[in-house]
Protein backbone atom coordinates (compact mmCIF):
# COMPACT_ATOMS: atom_id res chain seq x y z
CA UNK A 1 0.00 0.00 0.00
CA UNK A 2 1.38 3.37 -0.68
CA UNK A 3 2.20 5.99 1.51
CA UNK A 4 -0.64 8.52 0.12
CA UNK A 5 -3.14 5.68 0.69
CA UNK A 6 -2.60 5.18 3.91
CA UNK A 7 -3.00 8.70 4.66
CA UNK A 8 -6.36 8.61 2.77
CA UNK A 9 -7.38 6.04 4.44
CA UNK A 10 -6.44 7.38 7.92
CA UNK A 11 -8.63 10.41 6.89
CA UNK A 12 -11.66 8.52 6.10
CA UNK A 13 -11.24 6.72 9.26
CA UNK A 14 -11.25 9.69 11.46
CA UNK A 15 -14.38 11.39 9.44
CA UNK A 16 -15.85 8.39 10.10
CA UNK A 17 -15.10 7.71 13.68
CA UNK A 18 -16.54 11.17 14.33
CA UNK A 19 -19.33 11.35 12.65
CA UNK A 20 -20.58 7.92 14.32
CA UNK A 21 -20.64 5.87 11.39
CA UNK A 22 -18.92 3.48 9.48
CA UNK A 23 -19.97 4.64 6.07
CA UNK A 24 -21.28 8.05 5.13
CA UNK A 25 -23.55 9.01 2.07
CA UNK A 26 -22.97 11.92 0.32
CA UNK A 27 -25.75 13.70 1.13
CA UNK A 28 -24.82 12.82 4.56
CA UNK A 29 -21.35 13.76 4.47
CA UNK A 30 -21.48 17.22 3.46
CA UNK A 31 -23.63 18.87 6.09
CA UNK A 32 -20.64 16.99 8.49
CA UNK A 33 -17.87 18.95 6.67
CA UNK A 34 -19.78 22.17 6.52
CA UNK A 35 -19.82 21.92 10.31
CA UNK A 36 -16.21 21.03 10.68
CA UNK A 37 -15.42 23.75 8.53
CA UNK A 38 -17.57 26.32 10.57
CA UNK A 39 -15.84 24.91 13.50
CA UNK A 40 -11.99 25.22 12.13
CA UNK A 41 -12.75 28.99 11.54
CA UNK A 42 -14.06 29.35 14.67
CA UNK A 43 -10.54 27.68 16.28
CA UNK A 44 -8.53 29.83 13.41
CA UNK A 45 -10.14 32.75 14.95
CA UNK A 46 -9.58 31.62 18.82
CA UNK A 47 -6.47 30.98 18.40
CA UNK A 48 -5.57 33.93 17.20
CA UNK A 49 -6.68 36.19 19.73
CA UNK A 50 -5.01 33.58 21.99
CA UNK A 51 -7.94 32.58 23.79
CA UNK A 52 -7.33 28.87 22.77
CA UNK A 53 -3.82 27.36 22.88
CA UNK A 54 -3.41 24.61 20.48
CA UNK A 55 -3.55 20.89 21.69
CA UNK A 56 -0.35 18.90 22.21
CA UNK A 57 -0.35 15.23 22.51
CA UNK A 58 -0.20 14.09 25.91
CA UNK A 59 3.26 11.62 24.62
CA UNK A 60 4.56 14.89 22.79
CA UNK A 61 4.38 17.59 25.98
CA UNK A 62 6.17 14.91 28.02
CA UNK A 63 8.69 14.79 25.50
CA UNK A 64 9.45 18.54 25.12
């Protein structure tokens, strides 16, 4: 399997984990991205005025 696969594959994976299903329909994936988008301007926008600090991995804070 190729390396761009797998990242494909990790992608669908995590759309699908959080949207609760296994497989989504079109017509049920793209209200889900429309509120993941609304949400990642939101977070570009907190962030920014430094009211949210961006997430670490538990493993990676220990680290550094």
């Amino acid at each position: 399997m190729r390396k761009q696969t797998k990242k494909i594959s990790g992608w669908q994976r995590r759309i699908n984990t959080q949207a609760g299903r296994a497989e989504l329909g079109f017509y049920m994936l793209i209200p889900f991205l429309r509120g993941k988008a609304v949400t990642v301007d939101l977070r570009i926008q907190l962030v920014s005025e430094h009211a949210l600090a961006r997430g670490h991995r538990r493993k990676f804070k220990e680290i550094h």
